[in-house]
PDB file of N, CA and C in Angstrom:
ATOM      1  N   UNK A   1    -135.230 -48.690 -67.734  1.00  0.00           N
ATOM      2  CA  UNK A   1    -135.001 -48.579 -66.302  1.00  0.00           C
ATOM      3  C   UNK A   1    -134.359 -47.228 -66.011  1.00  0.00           C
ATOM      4  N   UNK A   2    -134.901 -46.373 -65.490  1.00  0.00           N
ATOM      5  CA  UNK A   2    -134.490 -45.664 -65.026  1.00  0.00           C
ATOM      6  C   UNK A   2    -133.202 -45.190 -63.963  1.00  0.00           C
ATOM      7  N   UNK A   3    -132.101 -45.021 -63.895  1.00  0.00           N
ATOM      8  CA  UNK A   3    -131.185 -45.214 -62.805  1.00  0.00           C
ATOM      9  C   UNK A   3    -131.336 -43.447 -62.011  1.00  0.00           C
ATOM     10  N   UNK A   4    -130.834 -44.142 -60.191  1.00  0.00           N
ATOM     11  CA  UNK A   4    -131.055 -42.820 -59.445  1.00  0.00           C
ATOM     12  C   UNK A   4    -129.622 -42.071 -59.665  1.00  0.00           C
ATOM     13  N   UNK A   5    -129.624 -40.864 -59.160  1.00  0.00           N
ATOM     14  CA  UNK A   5    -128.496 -40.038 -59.510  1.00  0.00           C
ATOM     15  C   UNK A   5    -127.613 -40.791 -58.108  1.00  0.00           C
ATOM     16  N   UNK A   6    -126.181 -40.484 -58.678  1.00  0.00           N
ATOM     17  CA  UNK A   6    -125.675 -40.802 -57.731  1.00  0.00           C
ATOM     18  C   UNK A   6    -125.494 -39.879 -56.107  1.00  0.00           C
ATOM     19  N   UNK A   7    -125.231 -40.031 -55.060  1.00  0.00           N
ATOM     20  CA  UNK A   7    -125.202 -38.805 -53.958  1.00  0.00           C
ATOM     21  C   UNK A   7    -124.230 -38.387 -53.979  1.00  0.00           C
ATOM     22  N   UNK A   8    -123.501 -37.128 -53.462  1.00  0.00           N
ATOM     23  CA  UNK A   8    -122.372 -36.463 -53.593  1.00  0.00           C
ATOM     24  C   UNK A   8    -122.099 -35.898 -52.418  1.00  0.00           C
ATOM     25  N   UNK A   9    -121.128 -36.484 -51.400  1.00  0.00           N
ATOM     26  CA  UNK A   9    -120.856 -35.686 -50.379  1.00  0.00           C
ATOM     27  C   UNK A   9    -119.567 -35.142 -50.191  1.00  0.00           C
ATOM     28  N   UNK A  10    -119.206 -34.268 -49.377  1.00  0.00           N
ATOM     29  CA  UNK A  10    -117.974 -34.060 -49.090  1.00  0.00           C
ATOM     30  C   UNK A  10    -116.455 -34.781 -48.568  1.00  0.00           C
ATOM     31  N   UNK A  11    -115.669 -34.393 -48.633  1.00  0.00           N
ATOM     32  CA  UNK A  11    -114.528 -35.632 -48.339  1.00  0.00           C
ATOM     33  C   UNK A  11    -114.805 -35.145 -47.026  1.00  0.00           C
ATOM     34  N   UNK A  12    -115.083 -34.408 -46.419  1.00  0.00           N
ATOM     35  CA  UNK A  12    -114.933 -34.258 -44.755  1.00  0.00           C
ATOM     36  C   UNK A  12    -115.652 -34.862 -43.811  1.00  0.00           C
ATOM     37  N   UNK A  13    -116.644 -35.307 -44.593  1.00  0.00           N
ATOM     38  CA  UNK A  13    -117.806 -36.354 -43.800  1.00  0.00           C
ATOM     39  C   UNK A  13    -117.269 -37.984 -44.213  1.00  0.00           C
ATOM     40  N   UNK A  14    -116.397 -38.335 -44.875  1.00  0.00           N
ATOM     41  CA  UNK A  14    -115.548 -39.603 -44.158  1.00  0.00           C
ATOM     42  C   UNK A  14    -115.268 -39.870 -43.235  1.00  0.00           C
ATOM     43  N   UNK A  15    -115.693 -38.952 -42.041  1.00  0.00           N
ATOM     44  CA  UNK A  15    -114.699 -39.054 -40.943  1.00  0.00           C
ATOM     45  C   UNK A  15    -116.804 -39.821 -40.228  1.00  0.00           C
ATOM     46  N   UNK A  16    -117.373 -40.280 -40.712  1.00  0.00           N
ATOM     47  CA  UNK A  16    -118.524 -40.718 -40.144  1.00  0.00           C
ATOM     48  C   UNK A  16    -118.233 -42.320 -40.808  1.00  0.00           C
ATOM     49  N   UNK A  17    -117.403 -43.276 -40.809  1.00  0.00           N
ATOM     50  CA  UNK A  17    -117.593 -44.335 -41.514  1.00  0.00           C
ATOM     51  C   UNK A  17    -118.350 -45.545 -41.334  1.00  0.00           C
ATOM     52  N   UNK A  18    -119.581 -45.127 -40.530  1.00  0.00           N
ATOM     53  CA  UNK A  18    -120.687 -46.197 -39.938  1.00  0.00           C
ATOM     54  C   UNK A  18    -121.658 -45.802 -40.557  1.00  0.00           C
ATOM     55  N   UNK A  19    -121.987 -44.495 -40.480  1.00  0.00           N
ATOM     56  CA  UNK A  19    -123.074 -44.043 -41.708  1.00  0.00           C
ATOM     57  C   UNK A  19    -122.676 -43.613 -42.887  1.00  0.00           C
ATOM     58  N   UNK A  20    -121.501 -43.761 -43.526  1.00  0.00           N
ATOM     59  CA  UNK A  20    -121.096 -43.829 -45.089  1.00  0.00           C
ATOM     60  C   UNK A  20    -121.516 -45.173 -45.408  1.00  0.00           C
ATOM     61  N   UNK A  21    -120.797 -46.574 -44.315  1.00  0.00           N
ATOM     62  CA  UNK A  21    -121.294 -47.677 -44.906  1.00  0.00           C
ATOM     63  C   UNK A  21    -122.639 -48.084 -45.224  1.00  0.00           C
ATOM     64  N   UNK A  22    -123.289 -47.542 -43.822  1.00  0.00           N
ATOM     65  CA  UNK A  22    -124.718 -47.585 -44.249  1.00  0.00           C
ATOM     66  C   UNK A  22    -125.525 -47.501 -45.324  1.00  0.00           C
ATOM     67  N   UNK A  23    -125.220 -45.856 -45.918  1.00  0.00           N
ATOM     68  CA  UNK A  23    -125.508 -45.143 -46.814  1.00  0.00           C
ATOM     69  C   UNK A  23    -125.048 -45.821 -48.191  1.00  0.00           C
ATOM     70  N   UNK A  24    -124.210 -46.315 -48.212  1.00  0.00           N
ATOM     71  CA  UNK A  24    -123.531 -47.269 -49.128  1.00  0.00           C
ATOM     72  C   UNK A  24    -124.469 -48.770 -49.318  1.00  0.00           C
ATOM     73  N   UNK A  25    -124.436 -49.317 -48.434  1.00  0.00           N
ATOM     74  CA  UNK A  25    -125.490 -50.738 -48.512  1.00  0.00           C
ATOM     75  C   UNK A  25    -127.263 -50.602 -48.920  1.00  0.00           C
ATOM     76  N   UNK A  26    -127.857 -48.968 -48.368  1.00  0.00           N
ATOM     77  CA  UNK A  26    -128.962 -49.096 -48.473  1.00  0.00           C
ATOM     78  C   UNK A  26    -129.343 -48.023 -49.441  1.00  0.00           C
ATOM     79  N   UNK A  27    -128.091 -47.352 -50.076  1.00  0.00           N
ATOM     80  CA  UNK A  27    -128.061 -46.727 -51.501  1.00  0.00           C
ATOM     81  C   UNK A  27    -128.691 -47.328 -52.960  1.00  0.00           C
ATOM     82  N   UNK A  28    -127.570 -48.060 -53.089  1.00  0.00           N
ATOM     83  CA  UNK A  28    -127.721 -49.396 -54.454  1.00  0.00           C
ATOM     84  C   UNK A  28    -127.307 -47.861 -55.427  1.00  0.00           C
ATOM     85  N   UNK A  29    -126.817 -46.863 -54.835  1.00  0.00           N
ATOM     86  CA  UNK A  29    -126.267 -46.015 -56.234  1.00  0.00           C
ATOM     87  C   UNK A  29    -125.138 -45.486 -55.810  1.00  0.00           C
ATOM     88  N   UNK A  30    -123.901 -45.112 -56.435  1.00  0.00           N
ATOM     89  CA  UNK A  30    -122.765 -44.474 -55.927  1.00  0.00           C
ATOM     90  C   UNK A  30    -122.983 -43.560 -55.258  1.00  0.00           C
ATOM     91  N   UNK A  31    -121.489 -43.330 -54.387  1.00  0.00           N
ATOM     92  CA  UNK A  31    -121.410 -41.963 -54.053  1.00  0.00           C
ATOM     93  C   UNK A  31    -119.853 -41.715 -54.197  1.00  0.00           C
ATOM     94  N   UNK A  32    -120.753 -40.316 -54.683  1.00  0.00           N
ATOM     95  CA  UNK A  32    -119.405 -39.504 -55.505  1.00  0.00           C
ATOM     96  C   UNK A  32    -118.771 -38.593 -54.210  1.00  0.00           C
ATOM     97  N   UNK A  33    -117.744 -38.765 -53.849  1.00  0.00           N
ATOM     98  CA  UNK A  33    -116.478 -37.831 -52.880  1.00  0.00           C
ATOM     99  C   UNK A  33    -116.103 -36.821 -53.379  1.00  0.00           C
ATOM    100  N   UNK A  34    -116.456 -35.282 -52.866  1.00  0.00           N
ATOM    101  CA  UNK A  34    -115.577 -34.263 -53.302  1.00  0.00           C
ATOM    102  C   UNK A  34    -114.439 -33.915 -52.573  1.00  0.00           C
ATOM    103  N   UNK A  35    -113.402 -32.833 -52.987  1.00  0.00           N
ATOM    104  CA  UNK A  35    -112.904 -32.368 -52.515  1.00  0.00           C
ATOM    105  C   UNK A  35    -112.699 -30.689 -53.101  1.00  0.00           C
ATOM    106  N   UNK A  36    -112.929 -29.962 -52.250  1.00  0.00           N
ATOM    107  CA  UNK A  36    -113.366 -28.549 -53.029  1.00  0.00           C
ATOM    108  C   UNK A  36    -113.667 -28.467 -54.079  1.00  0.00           C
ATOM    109  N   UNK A  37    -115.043 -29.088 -53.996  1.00  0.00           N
ATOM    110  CA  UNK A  37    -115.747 -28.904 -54.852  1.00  0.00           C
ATOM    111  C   UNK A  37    -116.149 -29.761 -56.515  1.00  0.00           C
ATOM    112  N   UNK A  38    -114.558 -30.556 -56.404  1.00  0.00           N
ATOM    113  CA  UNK A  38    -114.583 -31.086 -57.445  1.00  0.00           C
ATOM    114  C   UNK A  38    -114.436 -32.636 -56.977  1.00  0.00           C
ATOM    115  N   UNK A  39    -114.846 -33.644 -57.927  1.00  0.00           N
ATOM    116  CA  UNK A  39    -115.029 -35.304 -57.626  1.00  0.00           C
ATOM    117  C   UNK A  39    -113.929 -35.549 -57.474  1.00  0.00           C
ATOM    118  N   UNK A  40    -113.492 -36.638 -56.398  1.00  0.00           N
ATOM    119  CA  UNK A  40    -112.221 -37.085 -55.980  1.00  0.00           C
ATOM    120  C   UNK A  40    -112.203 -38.580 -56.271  1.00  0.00           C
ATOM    121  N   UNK A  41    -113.238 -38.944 -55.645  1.00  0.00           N
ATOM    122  CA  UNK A  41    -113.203 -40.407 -55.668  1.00  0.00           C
ATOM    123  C   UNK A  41    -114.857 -41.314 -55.915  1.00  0.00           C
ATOM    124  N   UNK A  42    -114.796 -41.907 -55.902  1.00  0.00           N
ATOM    125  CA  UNK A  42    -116.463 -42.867 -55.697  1.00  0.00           C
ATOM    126  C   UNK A  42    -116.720 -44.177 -54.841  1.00  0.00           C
ATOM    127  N   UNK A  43    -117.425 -44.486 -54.401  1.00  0.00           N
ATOM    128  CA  UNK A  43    -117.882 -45.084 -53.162  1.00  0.00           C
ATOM    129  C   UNK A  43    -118.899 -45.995 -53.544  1.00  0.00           C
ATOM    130  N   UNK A  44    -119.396 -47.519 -53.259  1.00  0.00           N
ATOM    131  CA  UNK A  44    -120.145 -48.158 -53.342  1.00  0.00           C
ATOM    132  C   UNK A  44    -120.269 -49.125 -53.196  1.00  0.00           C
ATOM    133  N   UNK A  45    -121.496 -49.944 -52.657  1.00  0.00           N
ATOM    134  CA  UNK A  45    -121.473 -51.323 -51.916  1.00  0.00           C
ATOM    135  C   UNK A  45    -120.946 -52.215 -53.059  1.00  0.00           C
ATOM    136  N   UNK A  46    -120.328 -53.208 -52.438  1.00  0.00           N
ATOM    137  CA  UNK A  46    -119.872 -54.127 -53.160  1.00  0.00           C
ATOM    138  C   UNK A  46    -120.913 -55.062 -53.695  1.00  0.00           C
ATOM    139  N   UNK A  47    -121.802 -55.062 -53.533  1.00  0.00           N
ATOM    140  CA  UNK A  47    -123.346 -55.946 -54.823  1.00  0.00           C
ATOM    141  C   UNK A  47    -123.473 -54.918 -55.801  1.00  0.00           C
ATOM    142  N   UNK A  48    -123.586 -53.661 -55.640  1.00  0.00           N
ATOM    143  CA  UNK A  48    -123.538 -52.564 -56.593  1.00  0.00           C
ATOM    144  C   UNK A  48    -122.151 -52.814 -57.780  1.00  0.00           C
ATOM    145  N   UNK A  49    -121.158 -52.779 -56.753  1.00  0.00           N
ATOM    146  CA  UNK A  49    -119.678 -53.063 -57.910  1.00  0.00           C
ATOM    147  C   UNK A  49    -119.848 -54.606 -58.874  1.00  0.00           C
ATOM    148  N   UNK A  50    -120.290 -55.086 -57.811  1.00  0.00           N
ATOM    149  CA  UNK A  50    -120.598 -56.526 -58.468  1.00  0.00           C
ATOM    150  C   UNK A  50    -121.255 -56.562 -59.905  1.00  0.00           C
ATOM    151  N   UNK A  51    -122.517 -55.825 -59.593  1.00  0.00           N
ATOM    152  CA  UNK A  51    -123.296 -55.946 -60.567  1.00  0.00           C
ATOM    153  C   UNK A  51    -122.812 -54.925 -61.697  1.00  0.00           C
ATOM    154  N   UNK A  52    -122.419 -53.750 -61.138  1.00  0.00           N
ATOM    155  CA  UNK A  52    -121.635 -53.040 -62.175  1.00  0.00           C
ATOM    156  C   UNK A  52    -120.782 -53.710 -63.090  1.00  0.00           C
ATOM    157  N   UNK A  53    -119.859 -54.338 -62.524  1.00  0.00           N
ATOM    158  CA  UNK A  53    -118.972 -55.083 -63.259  1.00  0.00           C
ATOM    159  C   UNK A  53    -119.344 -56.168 -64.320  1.00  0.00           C
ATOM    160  N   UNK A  54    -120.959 -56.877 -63.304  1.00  0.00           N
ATOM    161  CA  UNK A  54    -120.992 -58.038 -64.427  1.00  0.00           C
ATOM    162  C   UNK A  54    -121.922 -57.083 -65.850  1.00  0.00           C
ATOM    163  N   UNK A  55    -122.883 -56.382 -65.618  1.00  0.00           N
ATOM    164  CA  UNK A  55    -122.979 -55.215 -66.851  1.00  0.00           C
ATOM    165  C   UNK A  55    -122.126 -55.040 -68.079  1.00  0.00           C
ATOM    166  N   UNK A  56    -121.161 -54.334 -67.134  1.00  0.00           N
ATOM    167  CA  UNK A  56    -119.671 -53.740 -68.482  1.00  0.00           C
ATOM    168  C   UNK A  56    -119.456 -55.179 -68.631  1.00  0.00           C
ATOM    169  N   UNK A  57    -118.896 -56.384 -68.062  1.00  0.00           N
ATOM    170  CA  UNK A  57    -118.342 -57.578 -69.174  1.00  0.00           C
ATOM    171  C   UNK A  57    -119.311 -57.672 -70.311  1.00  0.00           C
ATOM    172  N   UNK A  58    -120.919 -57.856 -69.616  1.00  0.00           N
ATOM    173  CA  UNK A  58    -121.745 -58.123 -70.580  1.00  0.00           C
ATOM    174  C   UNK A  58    -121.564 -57.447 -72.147  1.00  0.00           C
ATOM    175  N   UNK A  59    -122.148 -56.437 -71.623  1.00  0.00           N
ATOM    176  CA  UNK A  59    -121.632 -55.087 -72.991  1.00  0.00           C
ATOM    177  C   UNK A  59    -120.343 -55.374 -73.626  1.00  0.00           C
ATOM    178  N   UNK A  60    -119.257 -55.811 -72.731  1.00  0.00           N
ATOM    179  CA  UNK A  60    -118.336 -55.962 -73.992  1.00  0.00           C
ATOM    180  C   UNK A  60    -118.681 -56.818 -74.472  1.00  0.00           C
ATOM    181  N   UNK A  61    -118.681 -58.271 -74.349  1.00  0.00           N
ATOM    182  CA  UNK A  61    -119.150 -59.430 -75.327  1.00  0.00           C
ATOM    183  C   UNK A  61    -120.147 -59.125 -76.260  1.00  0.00           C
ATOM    184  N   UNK A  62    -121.049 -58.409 -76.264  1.00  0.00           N
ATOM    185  CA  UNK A  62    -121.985 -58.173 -77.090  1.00  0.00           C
ATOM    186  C   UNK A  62    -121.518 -57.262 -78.244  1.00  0.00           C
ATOM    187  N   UNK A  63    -120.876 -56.301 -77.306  1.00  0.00           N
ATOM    188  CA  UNK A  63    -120.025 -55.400 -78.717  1.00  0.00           C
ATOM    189  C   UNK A  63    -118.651 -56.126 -79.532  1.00  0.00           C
ATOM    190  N   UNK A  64    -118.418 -56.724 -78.748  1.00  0.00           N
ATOM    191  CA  UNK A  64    -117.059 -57.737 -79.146  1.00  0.00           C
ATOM    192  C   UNK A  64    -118.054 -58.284 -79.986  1.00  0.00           C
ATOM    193  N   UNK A  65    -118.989 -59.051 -79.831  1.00  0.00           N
ATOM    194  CA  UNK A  65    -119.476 -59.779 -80.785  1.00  0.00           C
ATOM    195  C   UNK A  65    -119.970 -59.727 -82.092  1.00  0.00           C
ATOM    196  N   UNK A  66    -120.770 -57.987 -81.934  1.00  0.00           N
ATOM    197  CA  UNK A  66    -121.281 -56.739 -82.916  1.00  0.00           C
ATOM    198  C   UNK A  66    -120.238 -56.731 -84.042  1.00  0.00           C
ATOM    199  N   UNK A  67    -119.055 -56.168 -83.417  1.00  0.00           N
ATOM    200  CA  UNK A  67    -117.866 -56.141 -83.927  1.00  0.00           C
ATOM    201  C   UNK A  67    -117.083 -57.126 -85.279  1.00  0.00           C
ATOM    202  N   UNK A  68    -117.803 -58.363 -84.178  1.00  0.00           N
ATOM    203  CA  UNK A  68    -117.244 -59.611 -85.130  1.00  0.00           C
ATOM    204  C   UNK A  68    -117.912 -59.728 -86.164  1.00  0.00           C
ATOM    205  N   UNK A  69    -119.253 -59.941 -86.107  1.00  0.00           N
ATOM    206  CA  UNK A  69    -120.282 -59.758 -86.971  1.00  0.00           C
ATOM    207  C   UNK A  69    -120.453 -58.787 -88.126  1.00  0.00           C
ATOM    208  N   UNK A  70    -119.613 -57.771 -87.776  1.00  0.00           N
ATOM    209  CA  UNK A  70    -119.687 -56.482 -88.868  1.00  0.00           C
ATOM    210  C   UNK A  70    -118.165 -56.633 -89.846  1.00  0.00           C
ATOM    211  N   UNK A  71    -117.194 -57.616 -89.051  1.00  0.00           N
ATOM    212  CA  UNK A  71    -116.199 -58.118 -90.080  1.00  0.00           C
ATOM    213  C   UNK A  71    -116.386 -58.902 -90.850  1.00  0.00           C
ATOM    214  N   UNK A  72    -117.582 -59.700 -90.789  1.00  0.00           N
ATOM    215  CA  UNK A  72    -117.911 -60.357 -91.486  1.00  0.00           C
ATOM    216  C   UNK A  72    -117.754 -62.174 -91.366  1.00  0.00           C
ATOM    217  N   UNK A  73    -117.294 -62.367 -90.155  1.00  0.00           N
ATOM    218  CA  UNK A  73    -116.912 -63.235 -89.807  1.00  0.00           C
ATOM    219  C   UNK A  73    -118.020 -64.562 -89.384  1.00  0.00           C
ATOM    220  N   UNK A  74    -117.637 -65.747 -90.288  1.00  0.00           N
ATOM    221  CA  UNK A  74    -119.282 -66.844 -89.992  1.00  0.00           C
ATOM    222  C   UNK A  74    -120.220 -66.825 -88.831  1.00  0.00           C
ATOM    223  N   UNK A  75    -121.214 -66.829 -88.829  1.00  0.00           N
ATOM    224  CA  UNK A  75    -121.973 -67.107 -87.542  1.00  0.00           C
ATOM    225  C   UNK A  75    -122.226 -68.702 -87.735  1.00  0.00           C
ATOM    226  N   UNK A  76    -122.468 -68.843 -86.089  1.00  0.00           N
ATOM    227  CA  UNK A  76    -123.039 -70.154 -85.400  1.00  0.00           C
ATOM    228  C   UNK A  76    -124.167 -70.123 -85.168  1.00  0.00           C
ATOM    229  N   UNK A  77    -125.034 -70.868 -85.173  1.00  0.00           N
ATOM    230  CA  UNK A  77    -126.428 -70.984 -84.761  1.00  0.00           C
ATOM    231  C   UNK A  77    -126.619 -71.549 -83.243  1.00  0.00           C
ATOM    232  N   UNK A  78    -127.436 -70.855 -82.289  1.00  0.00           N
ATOM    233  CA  UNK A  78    -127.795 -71.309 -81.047  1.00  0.00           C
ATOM    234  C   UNK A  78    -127.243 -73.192 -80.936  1.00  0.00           C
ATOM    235  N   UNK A  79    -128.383 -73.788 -81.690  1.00  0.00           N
ATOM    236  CA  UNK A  79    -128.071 -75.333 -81.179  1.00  0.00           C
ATOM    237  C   UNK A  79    -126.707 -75.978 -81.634  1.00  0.00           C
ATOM    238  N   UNK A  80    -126.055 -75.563 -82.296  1.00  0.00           N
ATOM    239  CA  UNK A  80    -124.694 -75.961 -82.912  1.00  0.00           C
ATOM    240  C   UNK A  80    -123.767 -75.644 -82.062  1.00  0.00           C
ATOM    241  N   UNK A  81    -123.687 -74.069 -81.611  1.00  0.00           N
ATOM    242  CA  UNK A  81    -123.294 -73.442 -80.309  1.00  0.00           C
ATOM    243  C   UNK A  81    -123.122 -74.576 -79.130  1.00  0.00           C
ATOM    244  N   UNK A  82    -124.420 -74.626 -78.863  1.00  0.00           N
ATOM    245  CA  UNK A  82    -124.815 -75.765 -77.445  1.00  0.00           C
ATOM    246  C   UNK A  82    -123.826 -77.080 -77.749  1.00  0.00           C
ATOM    247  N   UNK A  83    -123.888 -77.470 -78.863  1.00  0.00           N
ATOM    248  CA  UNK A  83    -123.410 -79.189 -79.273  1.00  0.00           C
ATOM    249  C   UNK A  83    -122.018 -78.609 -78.946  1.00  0.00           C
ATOM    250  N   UNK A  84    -121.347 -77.813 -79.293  1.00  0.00           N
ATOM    251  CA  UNK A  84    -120.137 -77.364 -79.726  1.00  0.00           C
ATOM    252  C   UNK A  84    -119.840 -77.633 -77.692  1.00  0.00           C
ATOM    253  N   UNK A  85    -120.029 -76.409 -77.161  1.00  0.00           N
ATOM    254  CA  UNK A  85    -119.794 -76.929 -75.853  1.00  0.00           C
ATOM    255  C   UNK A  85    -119.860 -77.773 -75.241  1.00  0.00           C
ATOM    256  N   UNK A  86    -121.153 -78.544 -75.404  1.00  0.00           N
ATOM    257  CA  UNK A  86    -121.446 -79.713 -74.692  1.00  0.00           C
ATOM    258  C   UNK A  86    -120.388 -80.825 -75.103  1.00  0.00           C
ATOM    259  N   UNK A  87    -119.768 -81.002 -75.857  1.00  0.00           N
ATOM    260  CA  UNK A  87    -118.628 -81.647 -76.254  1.00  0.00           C
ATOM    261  C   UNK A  87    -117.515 -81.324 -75.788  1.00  0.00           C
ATOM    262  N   UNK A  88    -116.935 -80.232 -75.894  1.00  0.00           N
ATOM    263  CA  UNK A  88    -115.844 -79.918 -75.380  1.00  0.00           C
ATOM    264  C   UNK A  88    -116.001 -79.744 -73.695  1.00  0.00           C
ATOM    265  N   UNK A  89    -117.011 -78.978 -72.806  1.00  0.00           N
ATOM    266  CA  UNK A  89    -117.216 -79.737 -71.422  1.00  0.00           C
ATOM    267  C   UNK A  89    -118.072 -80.448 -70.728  1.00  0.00           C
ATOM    268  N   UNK A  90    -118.510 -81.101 -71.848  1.00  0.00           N
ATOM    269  CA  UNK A  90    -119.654 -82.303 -71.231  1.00  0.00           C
ATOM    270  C   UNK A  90    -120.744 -81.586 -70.212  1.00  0.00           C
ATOM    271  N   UNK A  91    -121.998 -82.397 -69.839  1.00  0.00           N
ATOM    272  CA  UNK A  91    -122.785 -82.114 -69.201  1.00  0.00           C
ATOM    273  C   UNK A  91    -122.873 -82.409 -68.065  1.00  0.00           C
TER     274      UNK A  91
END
């Protein structure tokens, strides 16, 4: 998947906050805030943060898990997994 670059505007065009939000909802990619010239802050609809966020948890569990796996530590098998929960919070 390809991702779009993020947009980059100036801190002085905050002062438009009907078409930042806009720009924000019908983005689906950040926007990066300067201030002379250099990044200040970042900007983005909250389904964007959302999904951002659920991403990075993902990735960690997987590397958390990588991790575990490379210590050497037993694995579980899928359906044992399932029994294991389904016991402890029922269906």
């Amino acid at each position: 998947m390809i991702q779009s670059l993020p947009k980059v505007i100036p801190i002085n065009e905050l002062k438009n906050t009907a078409q930042i939000s806009q720009t924000c909802k019908e983005s689906q990619v950040p926007i990066v805030v300067t201030k002379n010239g250099y990044g200040e802050m970042v900007m983005m609809s909250i389904d964007l943060y959302e999904r951002t966020m659920a991403e990075a948890q993902a990735a960690a569990l997987v590397n958390e898990a990588l991790d575990r796996i490379g210590a050497g530590e037993p694995l579980t098998d899928g359906f044992t997994f399932l029994d294991e929960m389904d016991l402890k919070y029922g269906t």
